[in-house]
PDB file of N, CA and C in Angstrom:
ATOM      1  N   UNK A   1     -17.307 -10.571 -17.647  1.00  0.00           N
ATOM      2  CA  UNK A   1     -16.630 -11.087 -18.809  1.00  0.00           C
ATOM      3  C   UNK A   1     -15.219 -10.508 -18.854  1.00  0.00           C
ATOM      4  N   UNK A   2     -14.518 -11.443 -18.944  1.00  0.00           N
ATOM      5  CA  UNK A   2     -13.031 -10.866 -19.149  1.00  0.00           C
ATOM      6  C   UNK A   2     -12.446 -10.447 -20.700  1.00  0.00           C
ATOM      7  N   UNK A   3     -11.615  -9.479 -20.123  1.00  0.00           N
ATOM      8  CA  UNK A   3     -11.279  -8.250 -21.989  1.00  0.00           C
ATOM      9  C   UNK A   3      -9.671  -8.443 -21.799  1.00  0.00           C
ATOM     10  N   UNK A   4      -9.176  -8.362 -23.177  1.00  0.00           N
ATOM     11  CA  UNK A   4      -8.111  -8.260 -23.198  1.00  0.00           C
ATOM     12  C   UNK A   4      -7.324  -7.279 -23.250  1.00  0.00           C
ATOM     13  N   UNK A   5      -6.248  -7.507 -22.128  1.00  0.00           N
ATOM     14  CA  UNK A   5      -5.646  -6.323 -21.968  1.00  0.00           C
ATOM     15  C   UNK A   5      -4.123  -6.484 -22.964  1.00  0.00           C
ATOM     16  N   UNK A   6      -4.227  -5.197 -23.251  1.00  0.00           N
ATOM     17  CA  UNK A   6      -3.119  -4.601 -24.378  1.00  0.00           C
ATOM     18  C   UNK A   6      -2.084  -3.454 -23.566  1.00  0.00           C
ATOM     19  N   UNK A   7      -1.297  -4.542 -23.166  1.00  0.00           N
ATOM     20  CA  UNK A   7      -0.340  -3.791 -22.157  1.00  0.00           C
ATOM     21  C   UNK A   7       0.955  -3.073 -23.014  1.00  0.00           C
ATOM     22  N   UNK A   8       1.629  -2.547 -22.388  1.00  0.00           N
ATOM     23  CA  UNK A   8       2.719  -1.771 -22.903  1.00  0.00           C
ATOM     24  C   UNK A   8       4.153  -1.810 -21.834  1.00  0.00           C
ATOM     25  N   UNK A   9       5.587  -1.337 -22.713  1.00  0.00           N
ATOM     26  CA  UNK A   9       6.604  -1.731 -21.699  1.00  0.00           C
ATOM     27  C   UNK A   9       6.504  -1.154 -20.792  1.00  0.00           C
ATOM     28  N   UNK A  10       5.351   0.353 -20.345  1.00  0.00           N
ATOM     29  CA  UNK A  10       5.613   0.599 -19.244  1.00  0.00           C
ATOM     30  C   UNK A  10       4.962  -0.272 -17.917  1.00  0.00           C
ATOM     31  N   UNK A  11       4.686  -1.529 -18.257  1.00  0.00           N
ATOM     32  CA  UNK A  11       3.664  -2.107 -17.366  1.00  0.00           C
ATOM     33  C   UNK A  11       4.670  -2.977 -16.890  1.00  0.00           C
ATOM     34  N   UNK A  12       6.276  -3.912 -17.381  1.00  0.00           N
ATOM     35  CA  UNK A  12       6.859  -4.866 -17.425  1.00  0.00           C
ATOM     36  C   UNK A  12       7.647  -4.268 -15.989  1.00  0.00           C
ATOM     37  N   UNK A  13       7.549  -5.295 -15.111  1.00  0.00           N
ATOM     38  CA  UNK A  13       8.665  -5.094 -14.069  1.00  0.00           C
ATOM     39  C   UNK A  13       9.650  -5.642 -13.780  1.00  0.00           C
ATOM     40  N   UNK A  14      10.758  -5.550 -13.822  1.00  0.00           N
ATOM     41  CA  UNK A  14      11.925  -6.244 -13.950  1.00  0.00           C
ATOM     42  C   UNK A  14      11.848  -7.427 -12.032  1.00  0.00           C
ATOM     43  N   UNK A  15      12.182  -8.835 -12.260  1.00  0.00           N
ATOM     44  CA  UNK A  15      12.055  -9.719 -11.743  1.00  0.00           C
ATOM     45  C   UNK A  15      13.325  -9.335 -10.746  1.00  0.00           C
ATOM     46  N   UNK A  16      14.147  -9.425 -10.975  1.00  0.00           N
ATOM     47  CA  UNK A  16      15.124  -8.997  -9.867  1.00  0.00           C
ATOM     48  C   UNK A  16      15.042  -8.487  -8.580  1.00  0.00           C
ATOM     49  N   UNK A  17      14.401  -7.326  -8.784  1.00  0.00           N
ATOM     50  CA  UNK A  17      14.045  -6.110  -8.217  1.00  0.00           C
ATOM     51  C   UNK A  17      12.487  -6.467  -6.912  1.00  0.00           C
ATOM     52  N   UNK A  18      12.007  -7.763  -7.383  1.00  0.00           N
ATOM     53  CA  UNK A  18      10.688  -7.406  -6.649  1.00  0.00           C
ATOM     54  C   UNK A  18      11.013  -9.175  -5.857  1.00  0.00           C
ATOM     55  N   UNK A  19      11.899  -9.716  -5.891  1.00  0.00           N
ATOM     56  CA  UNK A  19      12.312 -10.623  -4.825  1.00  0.00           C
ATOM     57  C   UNK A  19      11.467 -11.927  -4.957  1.00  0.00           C
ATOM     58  N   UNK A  20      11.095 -12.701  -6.196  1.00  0.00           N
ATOM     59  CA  UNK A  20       9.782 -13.240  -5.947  1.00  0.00           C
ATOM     60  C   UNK A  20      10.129 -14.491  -5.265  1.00  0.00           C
ATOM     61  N   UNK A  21       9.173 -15.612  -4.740  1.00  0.00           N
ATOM     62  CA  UNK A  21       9.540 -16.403  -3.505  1.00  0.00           C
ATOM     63  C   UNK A  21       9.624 -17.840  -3.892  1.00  0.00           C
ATOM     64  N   UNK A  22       9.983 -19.004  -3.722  1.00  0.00           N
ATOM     65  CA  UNK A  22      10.126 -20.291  -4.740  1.00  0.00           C
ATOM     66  C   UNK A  22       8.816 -20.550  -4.905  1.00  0.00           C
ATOM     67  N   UNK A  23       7.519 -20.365  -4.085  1.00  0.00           N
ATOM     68  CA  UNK A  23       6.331 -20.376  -4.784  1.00  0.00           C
ATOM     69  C   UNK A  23       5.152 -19.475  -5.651  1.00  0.00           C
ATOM     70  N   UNK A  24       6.247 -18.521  -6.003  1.00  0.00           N
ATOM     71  CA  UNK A  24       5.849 -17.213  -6.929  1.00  0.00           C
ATOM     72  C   UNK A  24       5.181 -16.313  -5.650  1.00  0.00           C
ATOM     73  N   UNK A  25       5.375 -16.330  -4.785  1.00  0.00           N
ATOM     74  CA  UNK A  25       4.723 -14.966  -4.288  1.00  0.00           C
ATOM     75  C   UNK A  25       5.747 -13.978  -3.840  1.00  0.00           C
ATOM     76  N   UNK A  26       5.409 -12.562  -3.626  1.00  0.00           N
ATOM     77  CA  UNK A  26       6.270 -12.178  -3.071  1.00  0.00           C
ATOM     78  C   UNK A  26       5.236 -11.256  -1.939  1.00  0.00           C
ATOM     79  N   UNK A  27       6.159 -10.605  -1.119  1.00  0.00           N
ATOM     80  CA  UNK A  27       5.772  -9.582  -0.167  1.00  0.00           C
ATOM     81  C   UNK A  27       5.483  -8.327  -0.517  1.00  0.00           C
ATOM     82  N   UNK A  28       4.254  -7.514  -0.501  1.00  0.00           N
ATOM     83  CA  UNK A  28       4.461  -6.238  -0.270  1.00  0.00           C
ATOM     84  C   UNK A  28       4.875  -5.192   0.308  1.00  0.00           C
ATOM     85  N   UNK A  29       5.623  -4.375   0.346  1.00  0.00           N
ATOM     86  CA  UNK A  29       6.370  -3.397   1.586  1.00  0.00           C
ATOM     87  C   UNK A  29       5.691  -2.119   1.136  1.00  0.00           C
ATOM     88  N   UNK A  30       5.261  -1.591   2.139  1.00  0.00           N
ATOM     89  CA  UNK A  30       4.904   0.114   2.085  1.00  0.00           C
ATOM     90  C   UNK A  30       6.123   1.058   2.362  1.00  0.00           C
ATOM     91  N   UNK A  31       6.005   1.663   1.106  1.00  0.00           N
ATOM     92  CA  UNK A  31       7.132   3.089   0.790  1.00  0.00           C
ATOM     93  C   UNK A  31       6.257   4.751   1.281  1.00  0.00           C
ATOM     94  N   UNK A  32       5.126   4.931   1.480  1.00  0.00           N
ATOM     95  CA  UNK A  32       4.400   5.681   2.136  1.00  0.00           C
ATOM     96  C   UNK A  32       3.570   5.916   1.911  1.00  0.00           C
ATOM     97  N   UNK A  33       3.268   6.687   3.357  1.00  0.00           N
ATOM     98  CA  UNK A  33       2.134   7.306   3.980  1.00  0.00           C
ATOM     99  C   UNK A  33       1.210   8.583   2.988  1.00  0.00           C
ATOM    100  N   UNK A  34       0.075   8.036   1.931  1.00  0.00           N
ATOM    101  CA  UNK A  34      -0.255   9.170   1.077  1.00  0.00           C
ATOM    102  C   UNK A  34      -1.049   9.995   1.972  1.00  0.00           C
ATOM    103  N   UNK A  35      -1.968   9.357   2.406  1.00  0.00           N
ATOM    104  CA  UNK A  35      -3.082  10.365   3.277  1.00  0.00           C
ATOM    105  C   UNK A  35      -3.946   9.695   4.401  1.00  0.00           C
ATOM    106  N   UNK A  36      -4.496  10.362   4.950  1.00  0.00           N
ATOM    107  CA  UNK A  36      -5.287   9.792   6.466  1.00  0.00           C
ATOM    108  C   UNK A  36      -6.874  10.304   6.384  1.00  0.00           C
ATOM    109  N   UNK A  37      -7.933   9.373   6.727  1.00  0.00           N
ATOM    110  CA  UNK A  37      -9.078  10.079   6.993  1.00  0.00           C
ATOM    111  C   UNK A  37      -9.665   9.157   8.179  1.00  0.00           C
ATOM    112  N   UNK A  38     -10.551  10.123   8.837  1.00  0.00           N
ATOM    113  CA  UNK A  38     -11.233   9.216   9.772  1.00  0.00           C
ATOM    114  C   UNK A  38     -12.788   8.734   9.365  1.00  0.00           C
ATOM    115  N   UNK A  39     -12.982   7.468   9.400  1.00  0.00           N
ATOM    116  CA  UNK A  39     -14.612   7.435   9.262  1.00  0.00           C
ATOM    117  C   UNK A  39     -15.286   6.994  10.227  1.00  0.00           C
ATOM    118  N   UNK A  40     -16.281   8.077  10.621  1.00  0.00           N
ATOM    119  CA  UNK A  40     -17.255   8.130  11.743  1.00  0.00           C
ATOM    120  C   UNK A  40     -18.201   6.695  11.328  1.00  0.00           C
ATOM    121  N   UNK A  41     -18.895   5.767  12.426  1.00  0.00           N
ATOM    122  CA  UNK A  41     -19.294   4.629  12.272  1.00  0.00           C
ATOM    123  C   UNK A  41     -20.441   5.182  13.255  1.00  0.00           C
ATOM    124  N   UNK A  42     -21.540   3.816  13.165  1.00  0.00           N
ATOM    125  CA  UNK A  42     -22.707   4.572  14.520  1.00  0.00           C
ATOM    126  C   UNK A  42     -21.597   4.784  15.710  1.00  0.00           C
ATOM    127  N   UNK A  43     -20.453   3.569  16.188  1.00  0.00           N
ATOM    128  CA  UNK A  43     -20.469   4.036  17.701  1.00  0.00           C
ATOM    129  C   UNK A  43     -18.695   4.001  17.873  1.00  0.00           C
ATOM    130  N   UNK A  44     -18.199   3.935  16.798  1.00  0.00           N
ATOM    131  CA  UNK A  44     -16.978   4.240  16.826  1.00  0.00           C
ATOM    132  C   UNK A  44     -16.288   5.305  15.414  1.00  0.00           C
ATOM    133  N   UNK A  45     -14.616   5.803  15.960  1.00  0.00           N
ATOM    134  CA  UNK A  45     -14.366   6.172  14.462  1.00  0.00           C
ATOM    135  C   UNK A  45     -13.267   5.339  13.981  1.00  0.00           C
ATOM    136  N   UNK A  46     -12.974   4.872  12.830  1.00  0.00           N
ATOM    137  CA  UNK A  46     -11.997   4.127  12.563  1.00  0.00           C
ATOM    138  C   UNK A  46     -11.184   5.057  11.541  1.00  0.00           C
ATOM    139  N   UNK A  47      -9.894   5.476  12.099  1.00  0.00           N
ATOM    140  CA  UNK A  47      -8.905   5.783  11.038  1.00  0.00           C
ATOM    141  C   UNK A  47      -8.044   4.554   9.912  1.00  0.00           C
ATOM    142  N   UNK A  48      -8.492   5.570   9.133  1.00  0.00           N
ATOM    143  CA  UNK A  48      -7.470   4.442   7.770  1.00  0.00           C
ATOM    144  C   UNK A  48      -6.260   5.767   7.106  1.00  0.00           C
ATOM    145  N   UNK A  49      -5.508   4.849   6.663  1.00  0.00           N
ATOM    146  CA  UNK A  49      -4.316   5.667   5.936  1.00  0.00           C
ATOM    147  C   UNK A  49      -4.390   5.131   4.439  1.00  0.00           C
ATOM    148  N   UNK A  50      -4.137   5.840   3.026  1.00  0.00           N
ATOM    149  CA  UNK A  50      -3.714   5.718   2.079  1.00  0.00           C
ATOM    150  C   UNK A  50      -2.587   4.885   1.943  1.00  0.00           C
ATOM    151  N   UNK A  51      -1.662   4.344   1.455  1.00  0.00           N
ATOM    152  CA  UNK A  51      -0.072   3.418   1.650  1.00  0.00           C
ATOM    153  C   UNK A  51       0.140   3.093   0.246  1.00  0.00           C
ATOM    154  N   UNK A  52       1.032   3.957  -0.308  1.00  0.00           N
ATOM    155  CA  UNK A  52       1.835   3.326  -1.644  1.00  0.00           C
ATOM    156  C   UNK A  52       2.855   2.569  -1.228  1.00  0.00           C
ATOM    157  N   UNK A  53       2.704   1.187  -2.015  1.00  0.00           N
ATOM    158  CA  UNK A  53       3.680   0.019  -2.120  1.00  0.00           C
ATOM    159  C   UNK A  53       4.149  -0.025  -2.399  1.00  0.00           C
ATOM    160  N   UNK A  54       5.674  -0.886  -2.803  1.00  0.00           N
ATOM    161  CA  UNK A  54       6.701  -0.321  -3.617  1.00  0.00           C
ATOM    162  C   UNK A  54       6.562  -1.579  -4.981  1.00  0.00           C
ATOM    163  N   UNK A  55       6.527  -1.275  -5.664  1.00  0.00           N
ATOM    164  CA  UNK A  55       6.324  -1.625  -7.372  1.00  0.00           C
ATOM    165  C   UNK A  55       5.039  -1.156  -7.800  1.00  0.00           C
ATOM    166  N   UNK A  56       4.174  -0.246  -7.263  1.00  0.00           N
ATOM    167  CA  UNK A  56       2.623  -0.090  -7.424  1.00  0.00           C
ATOM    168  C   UNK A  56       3.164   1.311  -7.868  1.00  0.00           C
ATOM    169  N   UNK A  57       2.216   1.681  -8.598  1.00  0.00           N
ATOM    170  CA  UNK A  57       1.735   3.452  -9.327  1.00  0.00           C
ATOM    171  C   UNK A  57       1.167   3.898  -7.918  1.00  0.00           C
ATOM    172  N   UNK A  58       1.186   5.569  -7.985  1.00  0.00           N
ATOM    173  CA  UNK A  58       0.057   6.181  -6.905  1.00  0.00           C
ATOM    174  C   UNK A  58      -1.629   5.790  -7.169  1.00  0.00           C
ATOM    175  N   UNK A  59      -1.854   5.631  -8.346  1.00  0.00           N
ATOM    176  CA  UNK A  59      -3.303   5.117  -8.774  1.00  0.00           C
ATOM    177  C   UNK A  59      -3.782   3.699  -8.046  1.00  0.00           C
ATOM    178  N   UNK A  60      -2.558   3.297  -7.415  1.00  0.00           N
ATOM    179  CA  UNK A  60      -2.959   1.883  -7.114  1.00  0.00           C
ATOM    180  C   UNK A  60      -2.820   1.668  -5.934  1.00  0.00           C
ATOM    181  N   UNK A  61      -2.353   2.854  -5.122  1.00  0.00           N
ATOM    182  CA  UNK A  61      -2.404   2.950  -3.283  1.00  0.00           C
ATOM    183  C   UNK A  61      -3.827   2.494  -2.641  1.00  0.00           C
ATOM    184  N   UNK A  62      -3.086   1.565  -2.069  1.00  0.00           N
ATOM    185  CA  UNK A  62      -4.384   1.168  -0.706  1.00  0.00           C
ATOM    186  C   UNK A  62      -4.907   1.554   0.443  1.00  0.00           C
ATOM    187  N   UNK A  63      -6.355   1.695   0.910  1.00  0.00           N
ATOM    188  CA  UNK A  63      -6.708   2.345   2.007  1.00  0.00           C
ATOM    189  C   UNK A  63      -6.300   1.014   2.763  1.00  0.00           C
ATOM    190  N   UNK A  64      -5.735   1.588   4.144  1.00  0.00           N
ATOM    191  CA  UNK A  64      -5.572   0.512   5.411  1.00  0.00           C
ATOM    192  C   UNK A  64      -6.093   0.907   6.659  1.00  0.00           C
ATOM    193  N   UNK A  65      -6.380  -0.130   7.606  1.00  0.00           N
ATOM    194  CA  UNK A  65      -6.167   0.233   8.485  1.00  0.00           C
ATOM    195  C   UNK A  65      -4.842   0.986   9.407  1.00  0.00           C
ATOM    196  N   UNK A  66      -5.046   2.154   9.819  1.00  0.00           N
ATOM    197  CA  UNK A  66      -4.274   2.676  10.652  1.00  0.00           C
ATOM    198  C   UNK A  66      -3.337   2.067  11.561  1.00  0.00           C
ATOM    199  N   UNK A  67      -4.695   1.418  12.657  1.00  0.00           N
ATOM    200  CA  UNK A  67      -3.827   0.906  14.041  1.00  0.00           C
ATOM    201  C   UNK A  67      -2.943  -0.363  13.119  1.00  0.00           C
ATOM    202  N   UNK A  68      -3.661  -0.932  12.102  1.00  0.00           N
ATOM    203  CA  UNK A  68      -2.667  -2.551  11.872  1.00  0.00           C
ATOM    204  C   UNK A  68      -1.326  -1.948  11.335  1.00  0.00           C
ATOM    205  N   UNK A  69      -1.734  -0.839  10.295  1.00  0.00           N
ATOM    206  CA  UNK A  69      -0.107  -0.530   9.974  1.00  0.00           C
ATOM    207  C   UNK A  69       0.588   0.144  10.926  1.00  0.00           C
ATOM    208  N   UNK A  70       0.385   0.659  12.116  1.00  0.00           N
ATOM    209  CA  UNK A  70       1.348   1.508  12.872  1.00  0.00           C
ATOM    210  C   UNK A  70       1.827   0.045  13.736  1.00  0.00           C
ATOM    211  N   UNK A  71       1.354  -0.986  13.537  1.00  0.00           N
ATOM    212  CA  UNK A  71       1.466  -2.005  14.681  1.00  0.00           C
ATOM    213  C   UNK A  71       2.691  -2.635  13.556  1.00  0.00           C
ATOM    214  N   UNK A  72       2.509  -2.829  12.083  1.00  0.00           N
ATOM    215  CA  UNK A  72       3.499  -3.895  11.293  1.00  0.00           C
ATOM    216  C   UNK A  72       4.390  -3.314  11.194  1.00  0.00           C
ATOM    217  N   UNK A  73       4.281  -1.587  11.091  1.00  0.00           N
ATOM    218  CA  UNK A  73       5.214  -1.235   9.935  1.00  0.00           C
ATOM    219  C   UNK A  73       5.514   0.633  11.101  1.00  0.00           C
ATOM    220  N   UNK A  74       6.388   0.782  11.747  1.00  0.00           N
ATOM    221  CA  UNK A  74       6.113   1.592  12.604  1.00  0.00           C
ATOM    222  C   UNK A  74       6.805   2.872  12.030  1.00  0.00           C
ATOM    223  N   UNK A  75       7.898   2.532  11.453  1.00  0.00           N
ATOM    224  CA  UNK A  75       8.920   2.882  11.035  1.00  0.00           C
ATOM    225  C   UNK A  75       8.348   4.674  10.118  1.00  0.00           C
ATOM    226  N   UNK A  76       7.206   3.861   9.166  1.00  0.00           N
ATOM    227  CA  UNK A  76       5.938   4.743   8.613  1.00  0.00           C
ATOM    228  C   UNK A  76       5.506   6.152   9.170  1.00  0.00           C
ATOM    229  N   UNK A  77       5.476   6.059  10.484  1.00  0.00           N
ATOM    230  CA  UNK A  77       4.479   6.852  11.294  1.00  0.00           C
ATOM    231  C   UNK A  77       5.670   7.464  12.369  1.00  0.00           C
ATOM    232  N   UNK A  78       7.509   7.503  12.084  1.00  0.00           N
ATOM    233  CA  UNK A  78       8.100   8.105  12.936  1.00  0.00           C
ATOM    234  C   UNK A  78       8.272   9.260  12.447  1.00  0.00           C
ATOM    235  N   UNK A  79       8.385  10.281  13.238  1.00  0.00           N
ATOM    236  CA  UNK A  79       8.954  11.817  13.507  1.00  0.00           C
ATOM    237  C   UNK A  79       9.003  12.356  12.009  1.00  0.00           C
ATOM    238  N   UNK A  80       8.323  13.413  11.863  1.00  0.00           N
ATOM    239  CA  UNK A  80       8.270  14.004  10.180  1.00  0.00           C
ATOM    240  C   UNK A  80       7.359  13.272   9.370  1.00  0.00           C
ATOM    241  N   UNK A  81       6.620  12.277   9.887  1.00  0.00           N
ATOM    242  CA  UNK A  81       5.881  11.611   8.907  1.00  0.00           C
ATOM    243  C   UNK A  81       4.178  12.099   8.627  1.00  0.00           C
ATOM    244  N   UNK A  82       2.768  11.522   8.263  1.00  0.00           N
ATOM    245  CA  UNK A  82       1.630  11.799   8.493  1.00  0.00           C
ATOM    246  C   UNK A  82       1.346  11.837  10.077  1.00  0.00           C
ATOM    247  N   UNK A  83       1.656  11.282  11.084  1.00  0.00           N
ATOM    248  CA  UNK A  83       1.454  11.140  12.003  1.00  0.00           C
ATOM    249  C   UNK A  83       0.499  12.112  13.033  1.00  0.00           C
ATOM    250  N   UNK A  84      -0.494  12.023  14.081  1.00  0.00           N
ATOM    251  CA  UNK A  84      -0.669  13.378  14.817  1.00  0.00           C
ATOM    252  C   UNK A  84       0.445  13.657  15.414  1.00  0.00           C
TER     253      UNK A  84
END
């Protein structure tokens, strides 16, 4: 069942700023690398990374895959970063 939400100005994001696209969407870009864990599987391990977006809170960072973001977004994972 859906509730109504009782938002506040800190929720409003200024339109300018987030680029939106002639069919209302826009792109997400990752601003960084929060954290890394590996999860052991029966026969493999798959690393994922944490990734704050840019217009998102830290509460709202996404787990990703590792290899896909070091493959989109490389820039993430150079010299000084989470990286091994």
């Amino acid at each position: 069942m859906l509730k109504k939400c009782i938002g506040g100005p800190s929720l409003i994001l200024p339109t300018e700023s987030i680029r939106i696209k002639d069919n209302l969407s826009y792109e997400e870009i990752p601003i960084q690398i929060l954290d890394r864990q590996i999860r052991r599987l029966r026969t493999k391990d798959v690393a994922s990374v944490k990734v704050l977006w840019r217009n998102q809170f830290v509460e709202e960072a996404t787990w990703e895959a590792e290899e896909d973001m070091k493959r989109r977004y490389p820039h993430l994972f150079e010299s000084g970063g989470n990286a091994d």
